[in-house]
C-alpha atoms as a PDB file:
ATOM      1  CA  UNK A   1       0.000   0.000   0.000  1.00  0.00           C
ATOM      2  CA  UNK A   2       1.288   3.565  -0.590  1.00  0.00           C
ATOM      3  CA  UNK A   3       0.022   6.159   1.673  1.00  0.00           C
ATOM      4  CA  UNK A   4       0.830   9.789   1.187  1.00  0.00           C
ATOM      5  CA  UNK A   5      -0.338  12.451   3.788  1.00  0.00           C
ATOM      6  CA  UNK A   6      -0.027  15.967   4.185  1.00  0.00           C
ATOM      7  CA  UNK A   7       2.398  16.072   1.562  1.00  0.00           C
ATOM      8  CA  UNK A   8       4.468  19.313   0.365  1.00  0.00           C
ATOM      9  CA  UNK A   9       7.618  19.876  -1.869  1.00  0.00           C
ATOM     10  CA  UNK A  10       8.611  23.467  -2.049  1.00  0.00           C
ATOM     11  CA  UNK A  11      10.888  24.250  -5.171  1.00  0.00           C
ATOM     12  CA  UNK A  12      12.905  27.667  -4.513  1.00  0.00           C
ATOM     13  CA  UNK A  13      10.928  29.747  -6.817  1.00  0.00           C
ATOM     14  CA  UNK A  14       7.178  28.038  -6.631  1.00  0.00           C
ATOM     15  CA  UNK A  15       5.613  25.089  -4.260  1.00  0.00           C
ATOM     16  CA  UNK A  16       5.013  21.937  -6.371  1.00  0.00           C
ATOM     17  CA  UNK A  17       3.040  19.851  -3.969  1.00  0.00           C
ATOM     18  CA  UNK A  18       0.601  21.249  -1.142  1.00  0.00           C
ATOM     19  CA  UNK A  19      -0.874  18.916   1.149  1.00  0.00           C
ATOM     20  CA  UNK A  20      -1.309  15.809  -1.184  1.00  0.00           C
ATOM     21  CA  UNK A  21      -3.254  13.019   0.238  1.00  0.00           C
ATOM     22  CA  UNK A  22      -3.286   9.386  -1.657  1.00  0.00           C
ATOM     23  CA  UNK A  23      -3.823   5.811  -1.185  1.00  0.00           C
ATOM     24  CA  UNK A  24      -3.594   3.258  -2.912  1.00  0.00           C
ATOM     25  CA  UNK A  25      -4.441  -0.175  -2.642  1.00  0.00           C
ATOM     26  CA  UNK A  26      -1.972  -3.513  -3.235  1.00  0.00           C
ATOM     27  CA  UNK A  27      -2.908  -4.477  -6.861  1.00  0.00           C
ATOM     28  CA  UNK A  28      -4.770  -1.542  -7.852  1.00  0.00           C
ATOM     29  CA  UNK A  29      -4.080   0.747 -10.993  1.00  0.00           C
ATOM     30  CA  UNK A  30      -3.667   3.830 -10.711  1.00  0.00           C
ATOM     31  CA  UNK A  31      -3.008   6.899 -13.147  1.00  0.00           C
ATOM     32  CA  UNK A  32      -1.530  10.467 -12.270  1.00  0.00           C
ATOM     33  CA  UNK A  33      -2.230  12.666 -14.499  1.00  0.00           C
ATOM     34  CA  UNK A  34      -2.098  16.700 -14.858  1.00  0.00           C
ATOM     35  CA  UNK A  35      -1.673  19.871 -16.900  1.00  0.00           C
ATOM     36  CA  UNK A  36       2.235  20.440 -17.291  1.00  0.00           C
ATOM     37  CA  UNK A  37       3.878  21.929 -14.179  1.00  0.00           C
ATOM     38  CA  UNK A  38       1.101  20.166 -11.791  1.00  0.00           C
ATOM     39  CA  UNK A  39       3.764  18.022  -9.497  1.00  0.00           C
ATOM     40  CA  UNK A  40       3.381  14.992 -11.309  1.00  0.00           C
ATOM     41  CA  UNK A  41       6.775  14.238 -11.812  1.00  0.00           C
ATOM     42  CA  UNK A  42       7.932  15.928  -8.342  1.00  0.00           C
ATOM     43  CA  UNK A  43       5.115  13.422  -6.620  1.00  0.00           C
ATOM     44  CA  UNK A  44       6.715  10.333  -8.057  1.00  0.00           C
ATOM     45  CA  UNK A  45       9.977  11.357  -7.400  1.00  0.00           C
ATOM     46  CA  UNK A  46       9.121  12.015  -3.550  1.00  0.00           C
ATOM     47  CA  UNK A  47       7.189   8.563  -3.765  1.00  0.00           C
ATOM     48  CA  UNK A  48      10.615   6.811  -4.890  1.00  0.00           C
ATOM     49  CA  UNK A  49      12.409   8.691  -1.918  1.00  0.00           C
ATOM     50  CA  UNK A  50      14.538  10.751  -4.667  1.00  0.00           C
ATOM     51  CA  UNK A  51      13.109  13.646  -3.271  1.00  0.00           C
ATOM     52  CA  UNK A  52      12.685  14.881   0.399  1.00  0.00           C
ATOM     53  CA  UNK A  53       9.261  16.693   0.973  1.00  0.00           C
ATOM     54  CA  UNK A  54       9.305  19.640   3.134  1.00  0.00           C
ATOM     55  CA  UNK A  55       6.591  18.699   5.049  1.00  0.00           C
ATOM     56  CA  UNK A  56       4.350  15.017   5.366  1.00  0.00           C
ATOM     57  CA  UNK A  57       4.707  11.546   5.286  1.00  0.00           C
ATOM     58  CA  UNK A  58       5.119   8.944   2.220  1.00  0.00           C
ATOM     59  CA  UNK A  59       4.813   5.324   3.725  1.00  0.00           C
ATOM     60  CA  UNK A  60       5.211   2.190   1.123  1.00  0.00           C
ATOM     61  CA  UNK A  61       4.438  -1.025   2.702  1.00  0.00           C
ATOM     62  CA  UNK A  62       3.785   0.711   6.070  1.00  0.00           C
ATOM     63  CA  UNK A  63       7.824   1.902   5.477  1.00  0.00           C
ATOM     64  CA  UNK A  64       8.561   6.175   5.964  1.00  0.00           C
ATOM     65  CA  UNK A  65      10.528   7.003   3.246  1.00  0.00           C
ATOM     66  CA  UNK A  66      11.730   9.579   4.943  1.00  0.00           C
ATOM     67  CA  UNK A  67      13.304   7.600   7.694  1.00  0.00           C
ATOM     68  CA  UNK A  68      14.487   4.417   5.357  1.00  0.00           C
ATOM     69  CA  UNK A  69      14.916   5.762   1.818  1.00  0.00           C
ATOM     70  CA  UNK A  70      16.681   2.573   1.194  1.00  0.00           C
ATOM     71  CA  UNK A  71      13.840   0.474   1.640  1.00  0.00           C
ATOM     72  CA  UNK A  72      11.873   1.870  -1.047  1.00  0.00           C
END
């Protein structure tokens, strides 16, 4: 399961993500999709633990990303 709560990534010039919320189920599909410059891209990368959000929590498997990037 992915959970996503609170989330927000804060570029220096604009703020890309503010205050996502998600879940998703084991074995569901799921598309993202968005206007160029919505935080698509930003969003996965913060999902993947490439990126650190300023503020929330990404959990995979029950695992913070933030706290064990290695375990995504």
């Amino acid at each position: 399961m992915i959970q996503v709560e609170g989330l927000i990534y804060e570029y220096p010039t604009a703020r890309a993500l503010n205050g996502v919320n998600l879940h998703i189920a084991p074995g569901s599909v799921t598309a993202l999709v968005g206007p160029n410059g919505a935080g698509k891209t930003t969003l996965l990368r913060c999902l993947a633990a490439l990126e650190r959000p300023y503020a929330g929590v990404v959990r995979i498997d029950g695992v913070d990303t933030a706290k064990n990037p290695r375990a995504v």
